[in-house]
C-alpha atoms as a PDB file:
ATOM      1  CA  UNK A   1     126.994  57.260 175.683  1.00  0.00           C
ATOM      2  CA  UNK A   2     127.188  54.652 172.772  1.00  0.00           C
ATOM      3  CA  UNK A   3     130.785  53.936 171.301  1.00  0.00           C
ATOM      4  CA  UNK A   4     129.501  54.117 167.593  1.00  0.00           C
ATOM      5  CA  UNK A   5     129.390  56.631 165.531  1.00  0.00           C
ATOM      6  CA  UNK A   6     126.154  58.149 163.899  1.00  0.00           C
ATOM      7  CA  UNK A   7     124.767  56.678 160.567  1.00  0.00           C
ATOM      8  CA  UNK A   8     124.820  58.837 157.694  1.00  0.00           C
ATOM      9  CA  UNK A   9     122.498  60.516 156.599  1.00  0.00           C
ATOM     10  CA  UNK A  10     120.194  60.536 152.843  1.00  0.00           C
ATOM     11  CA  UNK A  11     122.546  62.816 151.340  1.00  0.00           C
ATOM     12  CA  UNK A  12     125.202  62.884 153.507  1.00  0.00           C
ATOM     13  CA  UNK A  13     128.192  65.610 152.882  1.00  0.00           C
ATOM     14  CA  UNK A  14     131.811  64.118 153.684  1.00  0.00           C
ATOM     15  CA  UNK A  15     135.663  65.619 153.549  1.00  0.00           C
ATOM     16  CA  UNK A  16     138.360  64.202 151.749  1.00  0.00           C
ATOM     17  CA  UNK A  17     141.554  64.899 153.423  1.00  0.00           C
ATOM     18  CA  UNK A  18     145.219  65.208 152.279  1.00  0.00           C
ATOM     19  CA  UNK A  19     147.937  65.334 154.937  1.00  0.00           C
ATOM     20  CA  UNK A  20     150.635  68.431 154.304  1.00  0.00           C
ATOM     21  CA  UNK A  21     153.900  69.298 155.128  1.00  0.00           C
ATOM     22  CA  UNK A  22     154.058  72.111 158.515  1.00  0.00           C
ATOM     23  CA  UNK A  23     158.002  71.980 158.951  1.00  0.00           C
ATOM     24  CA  UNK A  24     160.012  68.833 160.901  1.00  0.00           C
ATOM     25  CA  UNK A  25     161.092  69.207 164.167  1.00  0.00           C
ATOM     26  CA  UNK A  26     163.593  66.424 166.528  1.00  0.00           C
ATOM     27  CA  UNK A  27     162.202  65.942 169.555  1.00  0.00           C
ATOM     28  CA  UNK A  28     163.705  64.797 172.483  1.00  0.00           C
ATOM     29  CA  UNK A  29     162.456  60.887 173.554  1.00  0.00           C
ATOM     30  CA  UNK A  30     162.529  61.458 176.860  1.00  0.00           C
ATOM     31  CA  UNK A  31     159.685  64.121 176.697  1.00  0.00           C
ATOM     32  CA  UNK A  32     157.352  61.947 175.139  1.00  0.00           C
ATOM     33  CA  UNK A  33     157.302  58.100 175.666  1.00  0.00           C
ATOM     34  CA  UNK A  34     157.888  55.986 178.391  1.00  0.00           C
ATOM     35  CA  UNK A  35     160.090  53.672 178.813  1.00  0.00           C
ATOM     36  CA  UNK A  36     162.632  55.121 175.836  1.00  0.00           C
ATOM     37  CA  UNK A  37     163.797  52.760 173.331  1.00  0.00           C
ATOM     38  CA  UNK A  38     167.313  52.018 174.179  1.00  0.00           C
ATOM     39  CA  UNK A  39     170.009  53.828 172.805  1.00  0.00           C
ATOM     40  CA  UNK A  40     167.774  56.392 170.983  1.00  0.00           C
ATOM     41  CA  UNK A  41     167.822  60.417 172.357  1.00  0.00           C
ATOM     42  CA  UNK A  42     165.960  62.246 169.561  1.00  0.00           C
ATOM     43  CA  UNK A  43     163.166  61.173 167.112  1.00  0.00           C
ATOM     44  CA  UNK A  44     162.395  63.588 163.658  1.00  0.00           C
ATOM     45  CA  UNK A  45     159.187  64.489 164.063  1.00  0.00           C
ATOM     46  CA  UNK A  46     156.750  66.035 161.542  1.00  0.00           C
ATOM     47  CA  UNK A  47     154.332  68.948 162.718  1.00  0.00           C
ATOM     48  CA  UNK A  48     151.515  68.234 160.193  1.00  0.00           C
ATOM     49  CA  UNK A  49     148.813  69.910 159.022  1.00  0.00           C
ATOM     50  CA  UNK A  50     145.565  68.694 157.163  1.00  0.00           C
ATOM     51  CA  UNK A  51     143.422  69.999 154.277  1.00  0.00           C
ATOM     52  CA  UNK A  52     139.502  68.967 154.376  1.00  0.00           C
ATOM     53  CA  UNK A  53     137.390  70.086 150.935  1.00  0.00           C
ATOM     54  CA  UNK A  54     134.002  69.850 151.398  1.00  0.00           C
ATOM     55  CA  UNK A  55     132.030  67.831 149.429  1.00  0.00           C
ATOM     56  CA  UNK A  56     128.672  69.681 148.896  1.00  0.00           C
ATOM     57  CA  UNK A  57     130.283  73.408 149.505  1.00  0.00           C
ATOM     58  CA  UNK A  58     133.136  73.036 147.745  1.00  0.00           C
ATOM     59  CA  UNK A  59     135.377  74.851 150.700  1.00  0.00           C
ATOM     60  CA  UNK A  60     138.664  74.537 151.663  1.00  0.00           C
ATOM     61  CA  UNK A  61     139.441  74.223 155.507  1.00  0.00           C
ATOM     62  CA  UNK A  62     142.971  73.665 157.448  1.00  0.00           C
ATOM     63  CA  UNK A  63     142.971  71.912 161.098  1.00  0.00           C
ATOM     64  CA  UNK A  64     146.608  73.554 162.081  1.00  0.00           C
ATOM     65  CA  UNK A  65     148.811  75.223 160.255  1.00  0.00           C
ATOM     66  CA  UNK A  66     152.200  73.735 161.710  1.00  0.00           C
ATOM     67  CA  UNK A  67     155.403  75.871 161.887  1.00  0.00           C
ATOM     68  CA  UNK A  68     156.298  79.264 160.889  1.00  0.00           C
ATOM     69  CA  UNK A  69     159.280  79.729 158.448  1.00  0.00           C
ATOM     70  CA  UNK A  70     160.327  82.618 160.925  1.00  0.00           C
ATOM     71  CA  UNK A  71     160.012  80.866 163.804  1.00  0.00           C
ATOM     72  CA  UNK A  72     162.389  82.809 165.259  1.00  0.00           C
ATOM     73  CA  UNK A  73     159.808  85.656 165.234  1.00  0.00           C
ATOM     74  CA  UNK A  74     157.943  84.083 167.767  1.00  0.00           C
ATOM     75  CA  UNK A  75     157.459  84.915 171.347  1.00  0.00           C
ATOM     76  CA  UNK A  76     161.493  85.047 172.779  1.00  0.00           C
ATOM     77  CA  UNK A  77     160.125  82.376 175.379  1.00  0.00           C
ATOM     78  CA  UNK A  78     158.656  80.401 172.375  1.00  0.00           C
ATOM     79  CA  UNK A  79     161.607  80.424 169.999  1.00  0.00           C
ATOM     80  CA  UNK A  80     163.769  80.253 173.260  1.00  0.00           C
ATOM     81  CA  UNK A  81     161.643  76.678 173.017  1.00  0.00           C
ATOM     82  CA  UNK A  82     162.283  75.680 170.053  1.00  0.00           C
ATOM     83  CA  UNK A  83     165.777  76.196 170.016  1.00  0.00           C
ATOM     84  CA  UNK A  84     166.945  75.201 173.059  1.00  0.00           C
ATOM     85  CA  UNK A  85     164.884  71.362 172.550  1.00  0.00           C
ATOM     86  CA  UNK A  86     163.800  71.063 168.894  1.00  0.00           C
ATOM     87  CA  UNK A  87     166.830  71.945 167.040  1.00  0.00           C
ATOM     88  CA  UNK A  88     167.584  70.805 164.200  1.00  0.00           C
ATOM     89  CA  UNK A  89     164.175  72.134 162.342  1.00  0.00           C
ATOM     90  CA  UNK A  90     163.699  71.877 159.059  1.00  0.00           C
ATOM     91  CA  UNK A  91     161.736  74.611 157.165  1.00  0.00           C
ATOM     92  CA  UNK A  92     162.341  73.518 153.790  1.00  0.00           C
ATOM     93  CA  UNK A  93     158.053  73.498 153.169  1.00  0.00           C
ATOM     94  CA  UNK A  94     155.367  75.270 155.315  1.00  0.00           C
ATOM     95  CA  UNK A  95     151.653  74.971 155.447  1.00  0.00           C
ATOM     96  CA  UNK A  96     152.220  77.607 152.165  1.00  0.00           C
ATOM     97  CA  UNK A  97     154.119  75.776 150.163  1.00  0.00           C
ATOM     98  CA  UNK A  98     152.623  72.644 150.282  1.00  0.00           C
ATOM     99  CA  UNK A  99     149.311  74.171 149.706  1.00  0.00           C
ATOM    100  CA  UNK A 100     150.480  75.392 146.548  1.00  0.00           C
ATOM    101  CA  UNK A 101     151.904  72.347 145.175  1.00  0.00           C
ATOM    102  CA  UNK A 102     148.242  71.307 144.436  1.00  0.00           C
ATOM    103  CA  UNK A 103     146.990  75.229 143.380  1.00  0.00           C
ATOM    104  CA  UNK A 104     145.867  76.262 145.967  1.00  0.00           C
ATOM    105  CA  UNK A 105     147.144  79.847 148.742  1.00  0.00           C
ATOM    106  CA  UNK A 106     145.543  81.170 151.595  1.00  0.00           C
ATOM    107  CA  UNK A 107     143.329  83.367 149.991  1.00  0.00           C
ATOM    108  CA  UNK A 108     141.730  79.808 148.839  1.00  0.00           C
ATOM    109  CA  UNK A 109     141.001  78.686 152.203  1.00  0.00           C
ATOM    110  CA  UNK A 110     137.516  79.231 154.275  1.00  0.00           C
ATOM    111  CA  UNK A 111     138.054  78.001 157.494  1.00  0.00           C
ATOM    112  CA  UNK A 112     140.989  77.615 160.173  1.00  0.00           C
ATOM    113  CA  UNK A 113     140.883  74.963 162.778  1.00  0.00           C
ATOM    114  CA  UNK A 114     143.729  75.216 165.371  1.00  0.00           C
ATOM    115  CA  UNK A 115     143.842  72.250 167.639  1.00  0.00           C
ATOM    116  CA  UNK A 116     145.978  74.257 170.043  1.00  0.00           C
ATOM    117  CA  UNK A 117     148.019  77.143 170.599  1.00  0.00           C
ATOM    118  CA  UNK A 118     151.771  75.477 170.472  1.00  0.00           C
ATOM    119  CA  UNK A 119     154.294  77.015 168.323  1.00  0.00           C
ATOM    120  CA  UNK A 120     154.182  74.053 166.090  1.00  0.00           C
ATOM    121  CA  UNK A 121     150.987  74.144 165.464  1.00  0.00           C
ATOM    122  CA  UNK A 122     150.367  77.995 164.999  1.00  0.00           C
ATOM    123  CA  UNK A 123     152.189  79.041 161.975  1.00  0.00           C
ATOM    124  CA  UNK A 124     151.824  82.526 161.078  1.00  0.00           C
ATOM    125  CA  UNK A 125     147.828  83.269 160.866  1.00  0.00           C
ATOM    126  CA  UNK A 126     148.769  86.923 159.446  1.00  0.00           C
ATOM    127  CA  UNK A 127     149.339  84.761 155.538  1.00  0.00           C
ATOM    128  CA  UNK A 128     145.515  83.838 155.879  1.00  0.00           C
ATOM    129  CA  UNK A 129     143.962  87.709 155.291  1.00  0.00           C
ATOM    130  CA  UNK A 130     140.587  86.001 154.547  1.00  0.00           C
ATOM    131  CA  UNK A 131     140.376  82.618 156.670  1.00  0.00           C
ATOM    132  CA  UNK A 132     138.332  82.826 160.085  1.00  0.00           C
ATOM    133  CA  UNK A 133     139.700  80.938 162.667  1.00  0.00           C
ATOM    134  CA  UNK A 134     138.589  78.418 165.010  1.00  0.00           C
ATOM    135  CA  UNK A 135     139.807  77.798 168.740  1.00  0.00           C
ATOM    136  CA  UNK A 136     139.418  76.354 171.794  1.00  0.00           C
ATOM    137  CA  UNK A 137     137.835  78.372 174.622  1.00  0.00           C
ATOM    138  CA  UNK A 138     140.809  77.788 176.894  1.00  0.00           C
ATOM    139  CA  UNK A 139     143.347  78.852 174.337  1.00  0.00           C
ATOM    140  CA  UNK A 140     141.638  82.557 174.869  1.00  0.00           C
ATOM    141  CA  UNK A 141     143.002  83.570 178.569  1.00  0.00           C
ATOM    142  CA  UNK A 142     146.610  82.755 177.689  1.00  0.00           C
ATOM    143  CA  UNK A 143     146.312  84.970 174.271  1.00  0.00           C
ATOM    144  CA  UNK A 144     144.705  87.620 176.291  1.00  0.00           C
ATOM    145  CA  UNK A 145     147.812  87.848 179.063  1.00  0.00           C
ATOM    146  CA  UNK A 146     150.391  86.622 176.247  1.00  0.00           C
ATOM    147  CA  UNK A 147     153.867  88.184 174.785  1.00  0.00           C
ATOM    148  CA  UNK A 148     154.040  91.298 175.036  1.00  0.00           C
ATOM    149  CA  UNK A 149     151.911  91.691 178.096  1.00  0.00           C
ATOM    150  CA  UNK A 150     153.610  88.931 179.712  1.00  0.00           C
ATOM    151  CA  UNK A 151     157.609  88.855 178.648  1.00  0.00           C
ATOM    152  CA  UNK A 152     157.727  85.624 179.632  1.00  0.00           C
ATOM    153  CA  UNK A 153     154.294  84.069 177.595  1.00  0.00           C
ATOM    154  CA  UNK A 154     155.102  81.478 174.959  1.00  0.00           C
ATOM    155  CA  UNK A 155     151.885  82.799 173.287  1.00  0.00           C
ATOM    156  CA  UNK A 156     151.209  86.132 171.259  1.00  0.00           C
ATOM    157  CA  UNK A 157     148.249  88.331 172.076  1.00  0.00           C
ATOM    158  CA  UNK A 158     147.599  89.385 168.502  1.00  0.00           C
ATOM    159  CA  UNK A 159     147.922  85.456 167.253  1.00  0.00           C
ATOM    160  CA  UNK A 160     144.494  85.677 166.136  1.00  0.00           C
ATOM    161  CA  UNK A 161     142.322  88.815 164.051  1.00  0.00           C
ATOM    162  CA  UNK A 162     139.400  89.069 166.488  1.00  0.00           C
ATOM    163  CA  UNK A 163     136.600  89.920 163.571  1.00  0.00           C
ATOM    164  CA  UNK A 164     137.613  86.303 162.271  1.00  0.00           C
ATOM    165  CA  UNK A 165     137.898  84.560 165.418  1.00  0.00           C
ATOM    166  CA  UNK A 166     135.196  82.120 166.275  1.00  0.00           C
ATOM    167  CA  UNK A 167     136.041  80.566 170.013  1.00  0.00           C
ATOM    168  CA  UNK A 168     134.469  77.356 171.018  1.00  0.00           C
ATOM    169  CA  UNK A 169     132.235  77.069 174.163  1.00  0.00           C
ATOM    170  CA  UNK A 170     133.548  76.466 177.412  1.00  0.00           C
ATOM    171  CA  UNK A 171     134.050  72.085 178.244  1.00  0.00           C
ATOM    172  CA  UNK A 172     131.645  73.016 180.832  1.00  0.00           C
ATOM    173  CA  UNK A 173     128.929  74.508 178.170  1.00  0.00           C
ATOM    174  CA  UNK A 174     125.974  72.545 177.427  1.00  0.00           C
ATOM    175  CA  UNK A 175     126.243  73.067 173.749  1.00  0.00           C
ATOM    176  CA  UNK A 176     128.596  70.022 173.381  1.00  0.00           C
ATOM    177  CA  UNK A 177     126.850  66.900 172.794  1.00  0.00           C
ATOM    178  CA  UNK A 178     128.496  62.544 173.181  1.00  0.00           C
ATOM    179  CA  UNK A 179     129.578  61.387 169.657  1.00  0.00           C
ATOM    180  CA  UNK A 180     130.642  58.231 169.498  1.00  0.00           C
ATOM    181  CA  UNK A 181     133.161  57.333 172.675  1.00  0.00           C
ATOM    182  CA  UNK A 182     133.799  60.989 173.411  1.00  0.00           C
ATOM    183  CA  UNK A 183     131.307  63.005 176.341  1.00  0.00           C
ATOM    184  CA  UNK A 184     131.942  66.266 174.473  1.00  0.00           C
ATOM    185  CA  UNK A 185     131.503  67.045 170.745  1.00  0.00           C
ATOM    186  CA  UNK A 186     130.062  69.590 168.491  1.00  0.00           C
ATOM    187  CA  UNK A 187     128.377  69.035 165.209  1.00  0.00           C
ATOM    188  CA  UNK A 188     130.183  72.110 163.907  1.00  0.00           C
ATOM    189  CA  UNK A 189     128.953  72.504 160.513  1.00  0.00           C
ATOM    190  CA  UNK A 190     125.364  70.983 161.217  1.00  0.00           C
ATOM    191  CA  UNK A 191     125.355  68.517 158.622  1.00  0.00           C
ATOM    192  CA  UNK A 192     127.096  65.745 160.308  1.00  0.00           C
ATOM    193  CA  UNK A 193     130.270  66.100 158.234  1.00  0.00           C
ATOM    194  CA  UNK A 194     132.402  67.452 160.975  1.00  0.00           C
ATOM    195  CA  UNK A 195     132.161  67.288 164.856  1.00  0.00           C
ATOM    196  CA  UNK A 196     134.719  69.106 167.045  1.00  0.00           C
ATOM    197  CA  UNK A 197     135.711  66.629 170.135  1.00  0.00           C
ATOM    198  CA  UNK A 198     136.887  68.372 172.862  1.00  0.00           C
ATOM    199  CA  UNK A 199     140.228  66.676 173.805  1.00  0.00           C
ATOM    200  CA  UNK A 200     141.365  67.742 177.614  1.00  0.00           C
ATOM    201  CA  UNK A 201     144.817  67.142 178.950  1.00  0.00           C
ATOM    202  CA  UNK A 202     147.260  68.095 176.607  1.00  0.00           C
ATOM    203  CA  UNK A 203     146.919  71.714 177.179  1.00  0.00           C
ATOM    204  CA  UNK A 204     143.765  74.327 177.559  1.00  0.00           C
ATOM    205  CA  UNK A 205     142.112  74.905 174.481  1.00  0.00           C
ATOM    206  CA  UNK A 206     143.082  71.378 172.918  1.00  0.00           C
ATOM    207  CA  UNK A 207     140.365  69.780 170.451  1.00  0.00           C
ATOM    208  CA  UNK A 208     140.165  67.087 167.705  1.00  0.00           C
ATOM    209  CA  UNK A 209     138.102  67.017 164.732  1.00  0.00           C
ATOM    210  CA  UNK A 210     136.313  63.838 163.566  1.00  0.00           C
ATOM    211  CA  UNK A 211     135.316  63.771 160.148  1.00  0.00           C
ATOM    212  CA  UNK A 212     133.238  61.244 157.517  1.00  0.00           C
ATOM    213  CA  UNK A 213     135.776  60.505 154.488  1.00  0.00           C
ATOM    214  CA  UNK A 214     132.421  59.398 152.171  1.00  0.00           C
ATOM    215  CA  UNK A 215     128.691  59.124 151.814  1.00  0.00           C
ATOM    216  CA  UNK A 216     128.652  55.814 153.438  1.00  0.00           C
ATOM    217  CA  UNK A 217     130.312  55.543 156.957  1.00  0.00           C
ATOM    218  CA  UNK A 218     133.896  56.210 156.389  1.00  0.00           C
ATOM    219  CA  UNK A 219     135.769  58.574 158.717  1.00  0.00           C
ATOM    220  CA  UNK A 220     139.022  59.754 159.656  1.00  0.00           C
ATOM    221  CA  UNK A 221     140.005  61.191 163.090  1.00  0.00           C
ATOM    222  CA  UNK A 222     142.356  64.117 163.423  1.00  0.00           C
ATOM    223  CA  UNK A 223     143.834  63.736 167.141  1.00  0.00           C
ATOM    224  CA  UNK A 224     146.464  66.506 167.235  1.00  0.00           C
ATOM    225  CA  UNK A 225     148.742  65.904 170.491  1.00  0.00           C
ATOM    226  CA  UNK A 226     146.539  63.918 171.738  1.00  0.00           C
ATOM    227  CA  UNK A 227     149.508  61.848 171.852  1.00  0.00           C
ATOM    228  CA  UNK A 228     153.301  62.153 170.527  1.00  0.00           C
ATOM    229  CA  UNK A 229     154.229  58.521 170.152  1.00  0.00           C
ATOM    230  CA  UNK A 230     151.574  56.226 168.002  1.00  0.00           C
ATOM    231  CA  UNK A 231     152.955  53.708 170.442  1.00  0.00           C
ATOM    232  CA  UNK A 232     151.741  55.618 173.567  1.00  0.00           C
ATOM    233  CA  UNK A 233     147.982  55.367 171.178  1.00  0.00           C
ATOM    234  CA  UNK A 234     147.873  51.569 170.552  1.00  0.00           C
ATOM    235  CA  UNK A 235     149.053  51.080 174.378  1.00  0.00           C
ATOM    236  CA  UNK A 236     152.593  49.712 173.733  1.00  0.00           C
ATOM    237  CA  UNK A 237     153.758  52.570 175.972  1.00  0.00           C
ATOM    238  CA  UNK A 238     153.024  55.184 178.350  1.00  0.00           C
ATOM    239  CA  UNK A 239     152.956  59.282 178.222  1.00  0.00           C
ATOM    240  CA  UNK A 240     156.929  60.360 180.020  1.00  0.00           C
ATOM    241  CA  UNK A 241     156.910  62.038 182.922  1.00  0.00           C
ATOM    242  CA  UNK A 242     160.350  63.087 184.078  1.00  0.00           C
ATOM    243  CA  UNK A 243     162.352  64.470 186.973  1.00  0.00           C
ATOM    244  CA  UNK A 244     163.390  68.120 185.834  1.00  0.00           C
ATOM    245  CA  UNK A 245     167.050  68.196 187.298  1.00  0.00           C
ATOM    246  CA  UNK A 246     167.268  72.133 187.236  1.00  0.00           C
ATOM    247  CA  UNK A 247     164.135  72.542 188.505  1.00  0.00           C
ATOM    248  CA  UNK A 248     163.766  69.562 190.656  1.00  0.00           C
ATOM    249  CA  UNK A 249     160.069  69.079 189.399  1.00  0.00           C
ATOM    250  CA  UNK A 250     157.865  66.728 187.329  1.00  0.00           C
ATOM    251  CA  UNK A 251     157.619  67.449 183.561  1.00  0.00           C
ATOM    252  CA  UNK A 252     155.559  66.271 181.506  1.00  0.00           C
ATOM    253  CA  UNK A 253     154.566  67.295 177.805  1.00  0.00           C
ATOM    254  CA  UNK A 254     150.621  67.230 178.772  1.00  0.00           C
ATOM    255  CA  UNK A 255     149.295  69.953 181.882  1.00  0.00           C
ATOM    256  CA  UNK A 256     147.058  67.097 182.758  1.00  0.00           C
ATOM    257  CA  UNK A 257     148.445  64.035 182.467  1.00  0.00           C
ATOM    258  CA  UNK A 258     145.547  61.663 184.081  1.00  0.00           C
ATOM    259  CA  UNK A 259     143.109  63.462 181.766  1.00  0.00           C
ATOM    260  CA  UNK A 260     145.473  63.333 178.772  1.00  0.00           C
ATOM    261  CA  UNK A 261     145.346  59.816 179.314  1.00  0.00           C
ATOM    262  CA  UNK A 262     141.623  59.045 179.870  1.00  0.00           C
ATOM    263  CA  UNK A 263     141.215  61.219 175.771  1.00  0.00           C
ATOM    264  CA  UNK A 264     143.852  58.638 174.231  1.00  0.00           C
ATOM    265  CA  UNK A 265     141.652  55.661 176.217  1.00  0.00           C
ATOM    266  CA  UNK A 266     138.762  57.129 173.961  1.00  0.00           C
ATOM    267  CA  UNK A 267     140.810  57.706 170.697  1.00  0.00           C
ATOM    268  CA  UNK A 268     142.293  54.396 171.221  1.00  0.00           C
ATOM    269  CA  UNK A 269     138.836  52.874 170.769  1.00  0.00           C
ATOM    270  CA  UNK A 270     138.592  54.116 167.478  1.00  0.00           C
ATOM    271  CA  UNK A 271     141.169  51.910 166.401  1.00  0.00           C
ATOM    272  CA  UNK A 272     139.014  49.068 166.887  1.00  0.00           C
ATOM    273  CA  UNK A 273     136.275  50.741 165.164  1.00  0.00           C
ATOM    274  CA  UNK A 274     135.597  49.374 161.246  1.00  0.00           C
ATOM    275  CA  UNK A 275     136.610  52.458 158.417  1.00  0.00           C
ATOM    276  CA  UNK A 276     138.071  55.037 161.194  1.00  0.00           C
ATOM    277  CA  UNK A 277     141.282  56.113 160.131  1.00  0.00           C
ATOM    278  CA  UNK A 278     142.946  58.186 162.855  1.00  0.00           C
ATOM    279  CA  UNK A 279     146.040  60.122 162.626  1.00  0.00           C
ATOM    280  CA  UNK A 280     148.276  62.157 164.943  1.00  0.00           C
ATOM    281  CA  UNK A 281     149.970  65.587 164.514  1.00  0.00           C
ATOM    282  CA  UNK A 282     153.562  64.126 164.932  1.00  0.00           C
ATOM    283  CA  UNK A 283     153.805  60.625 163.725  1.00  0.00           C
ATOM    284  CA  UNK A 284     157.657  60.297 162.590  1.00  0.00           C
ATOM    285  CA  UNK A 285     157.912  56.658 161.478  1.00  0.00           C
ATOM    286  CA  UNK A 286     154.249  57.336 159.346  1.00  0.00           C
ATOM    287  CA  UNK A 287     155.784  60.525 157.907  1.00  0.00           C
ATOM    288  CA  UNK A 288     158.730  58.745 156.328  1.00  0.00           C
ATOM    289  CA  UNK A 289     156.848  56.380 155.377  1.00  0.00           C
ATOM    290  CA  UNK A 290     154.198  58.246 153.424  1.00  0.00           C
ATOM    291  CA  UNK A 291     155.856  61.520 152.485  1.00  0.00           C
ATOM    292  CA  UNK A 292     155.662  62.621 148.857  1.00  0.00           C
ATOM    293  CA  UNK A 293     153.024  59.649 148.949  1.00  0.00           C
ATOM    294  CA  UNK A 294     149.475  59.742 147.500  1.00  0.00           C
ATOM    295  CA  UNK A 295     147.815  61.110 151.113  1.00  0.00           C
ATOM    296  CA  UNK A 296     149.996  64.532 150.692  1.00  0.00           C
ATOM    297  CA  UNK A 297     148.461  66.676 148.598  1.00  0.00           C
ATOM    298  CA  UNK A 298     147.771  67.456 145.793  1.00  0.00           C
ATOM    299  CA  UNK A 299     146.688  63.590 146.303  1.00  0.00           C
ATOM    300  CA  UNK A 300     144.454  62.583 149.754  1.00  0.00           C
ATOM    301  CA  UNK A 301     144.186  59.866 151.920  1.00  0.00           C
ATOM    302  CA  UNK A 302     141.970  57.381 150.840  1.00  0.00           C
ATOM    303  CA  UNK A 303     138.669  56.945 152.569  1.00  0.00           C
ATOM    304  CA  UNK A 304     138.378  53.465 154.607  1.00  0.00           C
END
């Protein structure tokens, strides 16, 4: 498996992305990076989504959709979640709003990437009548068995309109090919412009997209929860893993924490890599940073 990524091609079709707003969330330190920075409890986190327009088709796509405004619609266990260990949340834009401070609504977007089947990264699929959706193979038992089979599931069975569902093969499946650093990728749209990396540990289901930014070797890498912490990504700290004093277990924010950090080994690569830009679902400190900035739409990041 080589660690660079594939020339382009004659012609080769490209994305240009534009980061949006999906809804800000506080999340507790403790649950995400290790060792905590002294004297600090909570970080505001955003829960961001991404637009990707095609550059031959013309087609607007999403990878996640961030929060619901109604979050409190959401599976009891799910808005239990969010309220018991996210609070405060700020709604003042969704995936909806921000789309439409560049022109565009749902009924304007083609595709549906959702790295994952997290509250915060679900939003409400029902406000996309004529998007199909993409998502990971894993995600599919836990949707099957979800609220209101299960009282308890964090997930709803009718998340997802099954004549515009497409689900992604199995890790196991032979269909997924090495791309670059990663053992398991798909070359979804078949014209080297997008390849799906399948991104194990955080949770079942989990992917990453990488995409080219131009006609000439740039890229960007959209890695999800991959990690919470850009520290945890550059190797200035470690994924938390925490005693759980009511239940007097281990908790930690990824199912599978040794494979969740062998995936960040391979993202962290890219950073190393000339013209990969890679970003991270909930990146606080770049948020605040950038927000209202030229990479939010209507404006896009620009290609490296």
């Amino acid at each position: 498996m080589s660690s660079s990524l594939p020339p382009p091609s004659a012609s080769q079709p490209f994305f240009t992305i534009s980061a949006l707003e999906g809804g800000r969330v506080t999340i507790p330190v403790a649950f995400i990076v290790d060792p905590c920075p002294e004297g600090v409890q909570t970080i505001p986190a955003p829960a961001t989504p991404f637009l990707l327009r095609h550059s031959v088709t013309k087609r607007n796509l999403l990878f996640d959709l961030g929060i619901r405004k109604d979050y409190n619609n959401l599976p009891p266990a799910a808005a239990a979640i969010a309220n018991a260990f996210f609070q405060p949340i700020d709604m003042a834009q969704d995936v909806e709003d921000s789309l439409a401070k560049g022109g565009l609504s749902p009924s304007d977007v083609s595709d549906i990437f959702i790295s994952h089947i997290h509250w915060d990264h679900i939003g409400n699929p029902a406000r996309f009548p004529y998007s199909t959706f993409v998502v990971g193979a894993g995600a599919i038992p836990l949707l099957e068995k979800g609220f209101p089979h299960d009282a308890s599931s964090s997930y709803p069975s009718d998340l997802l309109p099954t004549a515009r569902t497409i689900v992604l093969p199995a890790s196991s499946a032979s269909a997924w090919k090495p791309v670059g650093p990663f053992p398991r990728a798909l070359d979804y749209y078949g014209d080297g412009s997008l390849f799906i990396v399948d991104a194990t540990g955080h949770m079942p289901g989990h992917f990453n997209v990488l995409l080219r930014t131009s006609a000439d070797g740039g890229w960007m890498y959209l890695a999800g929860d991959t990690c919470h912490d850009w520290r945890i990504l550059t190797g200035e700290a470690n994924i938390a893993e925490r005693l759980n004093p009511h239940t007097g277990t281990m908790f930690c924010i990824h199912e599978d924490k040794k494979a969740a950090e062998e995936h960040i080994k391979l993202v962290r690569s890219l950073l190393e890599t000339p013209r990969v830009r890679v970003a991270i679902a909930h990146n606080g400190p770049w948020f605040e940073k950038n927000k209202d900035g030229p990479a939010f739409w209507p404006g896009a990041f620009e290609s490296l």
